[in-house]
PDB file of N, CA and C in Angstrom:
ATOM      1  N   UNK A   1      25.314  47.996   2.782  1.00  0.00           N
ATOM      2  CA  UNK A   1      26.360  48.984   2.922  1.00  0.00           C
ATOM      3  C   UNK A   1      26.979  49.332   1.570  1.00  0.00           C
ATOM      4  N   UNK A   2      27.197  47.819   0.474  1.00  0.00           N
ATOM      5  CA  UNK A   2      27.821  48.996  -0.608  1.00  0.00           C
ATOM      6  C   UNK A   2      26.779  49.558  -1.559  1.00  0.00           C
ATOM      7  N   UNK A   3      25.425  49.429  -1.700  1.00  0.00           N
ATOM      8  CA  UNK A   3      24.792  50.452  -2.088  1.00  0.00           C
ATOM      9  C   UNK A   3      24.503  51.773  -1.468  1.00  0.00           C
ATOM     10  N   UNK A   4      25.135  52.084  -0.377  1.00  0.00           N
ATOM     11  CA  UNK A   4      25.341  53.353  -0.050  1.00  0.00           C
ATOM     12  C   UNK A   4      26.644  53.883  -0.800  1.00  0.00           C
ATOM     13  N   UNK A   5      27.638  53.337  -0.847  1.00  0.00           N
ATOM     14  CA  UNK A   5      28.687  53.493  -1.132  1.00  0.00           C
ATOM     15  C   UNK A   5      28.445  53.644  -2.897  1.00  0.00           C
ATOM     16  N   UNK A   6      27.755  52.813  -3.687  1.00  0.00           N
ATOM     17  CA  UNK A   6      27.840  53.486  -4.913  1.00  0.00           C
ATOM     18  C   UNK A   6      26.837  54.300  -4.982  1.00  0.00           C
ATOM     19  N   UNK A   7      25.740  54.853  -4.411  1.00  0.00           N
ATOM     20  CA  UNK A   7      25.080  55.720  -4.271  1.00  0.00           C
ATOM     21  C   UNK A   7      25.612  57.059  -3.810  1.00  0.00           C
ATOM     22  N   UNK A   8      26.826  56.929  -3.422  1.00  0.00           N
ATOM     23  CA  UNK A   8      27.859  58.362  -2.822  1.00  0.00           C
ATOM     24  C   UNK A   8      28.673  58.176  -4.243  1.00  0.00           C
ATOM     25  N   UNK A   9      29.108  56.806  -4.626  1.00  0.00           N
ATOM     26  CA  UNK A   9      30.095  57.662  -5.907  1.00  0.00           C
ATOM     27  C   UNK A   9      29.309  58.271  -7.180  1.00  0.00           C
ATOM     28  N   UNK A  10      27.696  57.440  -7.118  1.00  0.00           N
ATOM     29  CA  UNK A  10      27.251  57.856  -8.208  1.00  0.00           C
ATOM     30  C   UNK A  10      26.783  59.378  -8.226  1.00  0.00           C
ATOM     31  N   UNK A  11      26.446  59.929  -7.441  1.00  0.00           N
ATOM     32  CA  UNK A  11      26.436  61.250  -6.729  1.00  0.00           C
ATOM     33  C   UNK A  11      27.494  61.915  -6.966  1.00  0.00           C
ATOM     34  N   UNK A  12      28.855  61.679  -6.501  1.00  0.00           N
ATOM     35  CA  UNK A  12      30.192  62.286  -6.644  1.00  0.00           C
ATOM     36  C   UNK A  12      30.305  62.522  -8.329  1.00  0.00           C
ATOM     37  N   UNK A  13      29.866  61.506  -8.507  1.00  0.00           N
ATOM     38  CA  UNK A  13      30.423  61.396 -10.985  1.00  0.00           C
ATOM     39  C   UNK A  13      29.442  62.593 -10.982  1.00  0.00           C
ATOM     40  N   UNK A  14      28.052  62.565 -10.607  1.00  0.00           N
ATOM     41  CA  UNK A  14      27.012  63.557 -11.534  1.00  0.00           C
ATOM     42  C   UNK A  14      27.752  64.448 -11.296  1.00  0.00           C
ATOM     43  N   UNK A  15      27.870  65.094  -9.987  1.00  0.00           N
ATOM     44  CA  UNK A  15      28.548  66.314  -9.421  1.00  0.00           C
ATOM     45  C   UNK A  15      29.958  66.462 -10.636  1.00  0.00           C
ATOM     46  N   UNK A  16      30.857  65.853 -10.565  1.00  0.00           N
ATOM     47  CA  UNK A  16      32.013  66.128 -10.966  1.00  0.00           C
ATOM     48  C   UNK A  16      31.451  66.448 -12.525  1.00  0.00           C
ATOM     49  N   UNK A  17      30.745  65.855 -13.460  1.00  0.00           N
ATOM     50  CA  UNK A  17      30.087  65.776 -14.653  1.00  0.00           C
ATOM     51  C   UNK A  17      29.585  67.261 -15.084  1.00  0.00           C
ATOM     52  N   UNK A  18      28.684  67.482 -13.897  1.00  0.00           N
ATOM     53  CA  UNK A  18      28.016  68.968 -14.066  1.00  0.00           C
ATOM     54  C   UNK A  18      28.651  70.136 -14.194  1.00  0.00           C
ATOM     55  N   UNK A  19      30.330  70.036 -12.827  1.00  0.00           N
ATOM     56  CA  UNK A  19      30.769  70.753 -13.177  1.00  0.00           C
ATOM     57  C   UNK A  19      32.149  71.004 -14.418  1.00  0.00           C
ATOM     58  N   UNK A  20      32.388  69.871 -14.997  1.00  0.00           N
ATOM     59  CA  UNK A  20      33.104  69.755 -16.333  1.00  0.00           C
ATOM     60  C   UNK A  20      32.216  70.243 -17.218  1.00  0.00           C
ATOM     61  N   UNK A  21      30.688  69.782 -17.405  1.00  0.00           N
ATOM     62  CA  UNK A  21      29.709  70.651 -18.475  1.00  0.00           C
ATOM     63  C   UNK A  21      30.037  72.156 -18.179  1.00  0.00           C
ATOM     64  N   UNK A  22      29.518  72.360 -16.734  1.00  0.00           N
ATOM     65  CA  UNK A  22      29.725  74.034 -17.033  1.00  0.00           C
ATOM     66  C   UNK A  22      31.077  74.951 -17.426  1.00  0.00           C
ATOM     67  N   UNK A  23      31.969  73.720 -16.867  1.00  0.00           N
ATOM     68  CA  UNK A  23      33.261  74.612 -17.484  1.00  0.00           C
ATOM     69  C   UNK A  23      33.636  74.590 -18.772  1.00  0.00           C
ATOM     70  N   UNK A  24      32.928  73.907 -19.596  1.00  0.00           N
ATOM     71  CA  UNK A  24      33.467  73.603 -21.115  1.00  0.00           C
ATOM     72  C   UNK A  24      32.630  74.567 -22.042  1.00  0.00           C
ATOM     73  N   UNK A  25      31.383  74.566 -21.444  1.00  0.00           N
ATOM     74  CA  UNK A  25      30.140  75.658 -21.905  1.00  0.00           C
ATOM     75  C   UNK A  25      30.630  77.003 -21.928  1.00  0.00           C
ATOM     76  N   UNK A  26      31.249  77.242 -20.597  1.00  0.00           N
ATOM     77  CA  UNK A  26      31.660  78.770 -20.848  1.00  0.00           C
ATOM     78  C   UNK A  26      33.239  79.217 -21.653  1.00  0.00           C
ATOM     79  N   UNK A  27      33.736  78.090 -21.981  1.00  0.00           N
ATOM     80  CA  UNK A  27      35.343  78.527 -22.685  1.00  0.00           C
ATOM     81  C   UNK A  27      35.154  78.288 -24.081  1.00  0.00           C
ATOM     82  N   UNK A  28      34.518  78.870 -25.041  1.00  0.00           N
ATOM     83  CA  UNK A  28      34.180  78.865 -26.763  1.00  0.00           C
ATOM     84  C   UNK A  28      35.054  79.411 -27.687  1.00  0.00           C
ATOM     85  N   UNK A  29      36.040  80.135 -26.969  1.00  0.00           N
ATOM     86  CA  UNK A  29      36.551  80.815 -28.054  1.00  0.00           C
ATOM     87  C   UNK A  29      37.276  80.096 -28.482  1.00  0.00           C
ATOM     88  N   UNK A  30      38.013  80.029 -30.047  1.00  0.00           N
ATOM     89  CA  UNK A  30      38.791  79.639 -30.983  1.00  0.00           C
ATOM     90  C   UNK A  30      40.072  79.621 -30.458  1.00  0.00           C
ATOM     91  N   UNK A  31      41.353  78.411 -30.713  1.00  0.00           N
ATOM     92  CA  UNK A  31      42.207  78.671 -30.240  1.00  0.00           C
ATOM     93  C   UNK A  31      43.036  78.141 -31.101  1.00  0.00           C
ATOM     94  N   UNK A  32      44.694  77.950 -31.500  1.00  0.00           N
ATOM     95  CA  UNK A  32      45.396  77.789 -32.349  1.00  0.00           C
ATOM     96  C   UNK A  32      46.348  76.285 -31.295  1.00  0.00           C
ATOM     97  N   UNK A  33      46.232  75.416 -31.809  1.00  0.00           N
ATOM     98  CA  UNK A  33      46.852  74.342 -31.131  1.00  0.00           C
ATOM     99  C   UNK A  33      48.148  74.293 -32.274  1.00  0.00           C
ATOM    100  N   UNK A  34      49.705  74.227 -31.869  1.00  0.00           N
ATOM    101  CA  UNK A  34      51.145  73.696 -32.208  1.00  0.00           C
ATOM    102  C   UNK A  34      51.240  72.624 -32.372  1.00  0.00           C
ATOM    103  N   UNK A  35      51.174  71.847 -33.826  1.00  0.00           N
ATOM    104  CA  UNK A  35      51.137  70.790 -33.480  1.00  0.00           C
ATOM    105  C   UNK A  35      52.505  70.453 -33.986  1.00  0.00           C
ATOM    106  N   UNK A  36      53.633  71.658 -34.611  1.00  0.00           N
ATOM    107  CA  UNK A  36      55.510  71.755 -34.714  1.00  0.00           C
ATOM    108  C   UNK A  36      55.279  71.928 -36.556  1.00  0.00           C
ATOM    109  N   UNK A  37      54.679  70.791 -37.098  1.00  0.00           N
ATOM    110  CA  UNK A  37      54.800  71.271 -38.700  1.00  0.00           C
ATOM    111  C   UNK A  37      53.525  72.122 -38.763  1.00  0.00           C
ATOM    112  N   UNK A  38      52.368  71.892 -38.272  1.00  0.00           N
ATOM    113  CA  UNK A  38      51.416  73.065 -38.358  1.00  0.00           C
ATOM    114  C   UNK A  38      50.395  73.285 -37.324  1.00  0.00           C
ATOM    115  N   UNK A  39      49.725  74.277 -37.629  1.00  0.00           N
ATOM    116  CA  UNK A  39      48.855  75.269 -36.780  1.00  0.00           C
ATOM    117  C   UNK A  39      47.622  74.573 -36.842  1.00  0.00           C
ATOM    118  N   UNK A  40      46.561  74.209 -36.063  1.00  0.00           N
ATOM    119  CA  UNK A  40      45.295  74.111 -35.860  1.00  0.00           C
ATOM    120  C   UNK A  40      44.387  74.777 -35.338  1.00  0.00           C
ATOM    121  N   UNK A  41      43.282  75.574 -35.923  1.00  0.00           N
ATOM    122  CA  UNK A  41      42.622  76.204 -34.936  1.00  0.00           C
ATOM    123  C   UNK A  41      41.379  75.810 -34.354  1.00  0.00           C
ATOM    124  N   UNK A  42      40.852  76.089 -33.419  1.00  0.00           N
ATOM    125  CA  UNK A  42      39.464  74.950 -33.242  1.00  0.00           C
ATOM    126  C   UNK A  42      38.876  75.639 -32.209  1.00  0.00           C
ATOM    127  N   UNK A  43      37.642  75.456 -31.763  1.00  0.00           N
ATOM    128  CA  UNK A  43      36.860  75.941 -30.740  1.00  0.00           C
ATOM    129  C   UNK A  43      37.177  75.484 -29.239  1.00  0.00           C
ATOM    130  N   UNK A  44      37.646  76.043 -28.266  1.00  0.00           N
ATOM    131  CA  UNK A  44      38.275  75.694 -27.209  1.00  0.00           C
ATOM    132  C   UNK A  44      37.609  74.175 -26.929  1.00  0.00           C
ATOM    133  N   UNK A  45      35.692  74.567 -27.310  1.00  0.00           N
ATOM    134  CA  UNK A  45      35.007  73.538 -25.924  1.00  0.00           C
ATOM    135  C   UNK A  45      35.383  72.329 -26.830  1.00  0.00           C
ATOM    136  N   UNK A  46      35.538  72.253 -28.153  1.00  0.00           N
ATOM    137  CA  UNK A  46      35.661  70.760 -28.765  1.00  0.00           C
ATOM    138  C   UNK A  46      37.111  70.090 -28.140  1.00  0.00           C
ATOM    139  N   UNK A  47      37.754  70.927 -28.104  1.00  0.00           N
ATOM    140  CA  UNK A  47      39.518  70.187 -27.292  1.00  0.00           C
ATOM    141  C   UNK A  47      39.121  70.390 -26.014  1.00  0.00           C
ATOM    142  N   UNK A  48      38.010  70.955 -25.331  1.00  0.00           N
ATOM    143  CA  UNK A  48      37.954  70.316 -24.044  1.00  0.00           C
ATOM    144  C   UNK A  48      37.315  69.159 -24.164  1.00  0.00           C
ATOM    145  N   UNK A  49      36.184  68.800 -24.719  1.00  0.00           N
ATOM    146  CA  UNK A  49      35.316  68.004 -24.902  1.00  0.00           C
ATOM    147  C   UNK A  49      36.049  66.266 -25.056  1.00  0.00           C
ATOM    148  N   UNK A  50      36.970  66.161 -25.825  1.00  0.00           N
ATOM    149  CA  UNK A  50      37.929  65.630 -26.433  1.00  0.00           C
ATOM    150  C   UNK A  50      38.849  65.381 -25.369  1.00  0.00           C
ATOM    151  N   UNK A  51      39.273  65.958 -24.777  1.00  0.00           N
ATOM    152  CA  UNK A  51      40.451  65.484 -23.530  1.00  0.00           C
ATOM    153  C   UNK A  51      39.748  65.038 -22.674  1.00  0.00           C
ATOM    154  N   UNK A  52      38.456  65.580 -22.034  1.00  0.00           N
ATOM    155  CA  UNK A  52      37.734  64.562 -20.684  1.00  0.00           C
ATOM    156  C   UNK A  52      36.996  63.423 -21.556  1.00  0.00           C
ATOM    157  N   UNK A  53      36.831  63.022 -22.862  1.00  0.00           N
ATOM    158  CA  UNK A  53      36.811  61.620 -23.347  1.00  0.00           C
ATOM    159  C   UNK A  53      37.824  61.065 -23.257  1.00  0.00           C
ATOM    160  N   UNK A  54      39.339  61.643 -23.559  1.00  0.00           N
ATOM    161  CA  UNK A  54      40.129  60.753 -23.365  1.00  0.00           C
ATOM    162  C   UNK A  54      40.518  60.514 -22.105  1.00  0.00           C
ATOM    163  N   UNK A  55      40.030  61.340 -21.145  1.00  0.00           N
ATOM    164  CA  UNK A  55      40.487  60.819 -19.517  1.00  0.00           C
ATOM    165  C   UNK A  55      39.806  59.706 -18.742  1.00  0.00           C
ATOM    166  N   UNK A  56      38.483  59.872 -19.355  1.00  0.00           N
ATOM    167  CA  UNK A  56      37.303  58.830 -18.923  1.00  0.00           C
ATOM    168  C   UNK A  56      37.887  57.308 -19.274  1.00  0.00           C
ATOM    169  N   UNK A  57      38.364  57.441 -20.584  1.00  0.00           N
ATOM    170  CA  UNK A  57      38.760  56.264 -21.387  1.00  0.00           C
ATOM    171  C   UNK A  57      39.867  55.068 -20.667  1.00  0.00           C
ATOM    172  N   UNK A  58      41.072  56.612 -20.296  1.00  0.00           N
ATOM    173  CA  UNK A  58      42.214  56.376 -19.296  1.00  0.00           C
ATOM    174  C   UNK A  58      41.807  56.030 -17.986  1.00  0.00           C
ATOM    175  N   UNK A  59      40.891  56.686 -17.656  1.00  0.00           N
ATOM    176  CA  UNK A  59      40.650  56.034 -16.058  1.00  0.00           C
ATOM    177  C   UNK A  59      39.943  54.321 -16.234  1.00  0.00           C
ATOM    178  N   UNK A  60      38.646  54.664 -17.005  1.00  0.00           N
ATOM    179  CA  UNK A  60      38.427  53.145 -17.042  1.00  0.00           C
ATOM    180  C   UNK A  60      39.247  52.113 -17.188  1.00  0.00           C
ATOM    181  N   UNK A  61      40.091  52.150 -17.871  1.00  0.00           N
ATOM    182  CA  UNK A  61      41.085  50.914 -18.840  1.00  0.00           C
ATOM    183  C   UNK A  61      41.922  51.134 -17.349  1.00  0.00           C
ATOM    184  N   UNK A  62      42.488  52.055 -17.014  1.00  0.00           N
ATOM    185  CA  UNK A  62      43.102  51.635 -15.503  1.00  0.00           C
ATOM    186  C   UNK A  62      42.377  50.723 -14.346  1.00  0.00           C
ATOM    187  N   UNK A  63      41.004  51.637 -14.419  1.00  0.00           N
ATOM    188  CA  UNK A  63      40.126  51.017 -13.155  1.00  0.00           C
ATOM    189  C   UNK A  63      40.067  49.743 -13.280  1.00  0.00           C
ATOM    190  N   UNK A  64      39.403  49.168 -14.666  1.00  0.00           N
ATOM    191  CA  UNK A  64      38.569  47.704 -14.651  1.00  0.00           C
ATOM    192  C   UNK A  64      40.313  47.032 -14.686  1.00  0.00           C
ATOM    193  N   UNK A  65      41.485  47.616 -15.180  1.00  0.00           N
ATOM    194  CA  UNK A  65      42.808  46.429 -15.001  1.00  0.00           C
ATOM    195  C   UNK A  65      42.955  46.069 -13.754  1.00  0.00           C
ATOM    196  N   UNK A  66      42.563  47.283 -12.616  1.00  0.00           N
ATOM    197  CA  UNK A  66      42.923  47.084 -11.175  1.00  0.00           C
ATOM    198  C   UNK A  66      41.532  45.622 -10.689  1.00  0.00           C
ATOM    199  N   UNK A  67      40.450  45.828 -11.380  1.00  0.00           N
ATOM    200  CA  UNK A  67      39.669  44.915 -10.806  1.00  0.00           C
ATOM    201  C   UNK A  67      39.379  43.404 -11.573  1.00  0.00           C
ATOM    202  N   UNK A  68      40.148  43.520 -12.337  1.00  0.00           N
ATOM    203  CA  UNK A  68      40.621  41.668 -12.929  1.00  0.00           C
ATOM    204  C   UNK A  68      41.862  41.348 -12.071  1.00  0.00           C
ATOM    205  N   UNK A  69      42.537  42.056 -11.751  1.00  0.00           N
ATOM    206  CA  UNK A  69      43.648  41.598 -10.736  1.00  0.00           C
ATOM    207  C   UNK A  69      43.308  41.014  -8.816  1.00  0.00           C
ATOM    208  N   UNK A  70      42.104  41.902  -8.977  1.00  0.00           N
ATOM    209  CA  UNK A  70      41.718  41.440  -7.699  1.00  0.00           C
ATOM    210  C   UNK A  70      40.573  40.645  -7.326  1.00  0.00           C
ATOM    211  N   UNK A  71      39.888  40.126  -8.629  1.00  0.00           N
ATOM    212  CA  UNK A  71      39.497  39.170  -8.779  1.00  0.00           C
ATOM    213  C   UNK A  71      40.190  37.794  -8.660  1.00  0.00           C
ATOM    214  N   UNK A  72      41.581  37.958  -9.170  1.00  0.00           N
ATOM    215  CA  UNK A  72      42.249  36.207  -9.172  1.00  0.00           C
ATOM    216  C   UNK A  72      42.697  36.129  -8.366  1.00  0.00           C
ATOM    217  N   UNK A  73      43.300  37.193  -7.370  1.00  0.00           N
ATOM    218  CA  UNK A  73      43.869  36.770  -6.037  1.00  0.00           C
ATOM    219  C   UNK A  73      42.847  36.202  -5.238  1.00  0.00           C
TER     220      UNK A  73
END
């Protein structure tokens, strides 16, 4: 039973994956990020690219804290 179950999430990630590729592929244009003392400009998909690394990062470091905790109980 739980190789069905990671066989549905691993399914769910590609899916969710494919469609973050296609949305980052189509937003290229240059954009000016505030950062208060100065201006940055940069290609949209690299600051997208860049924020779903840092979300991946954030979810893991959440996920695996939730599963050392429920290991010692």
């Amino acid at each position: 039973m739980k190789s069905k179950a990671k066989q549905i999430k691993l399914v769910l990630s590609l899916i969710l994956i494919l469609l973050a590729v296609i949305f980052v592929v189509m937003n290229t244009d240059n954009v000016a990020i505030n950062f208060g003392l100065f201006k940055l400009k940069l290609p949209l998909i690299i600051i997208l690219v860049v924020m779903i690394i840092i979300g991946i990062v954030i979810g893991w470091i959440g996920g695996s804290s939730g599963h050392k905790q429920d290991k010692n109980n």
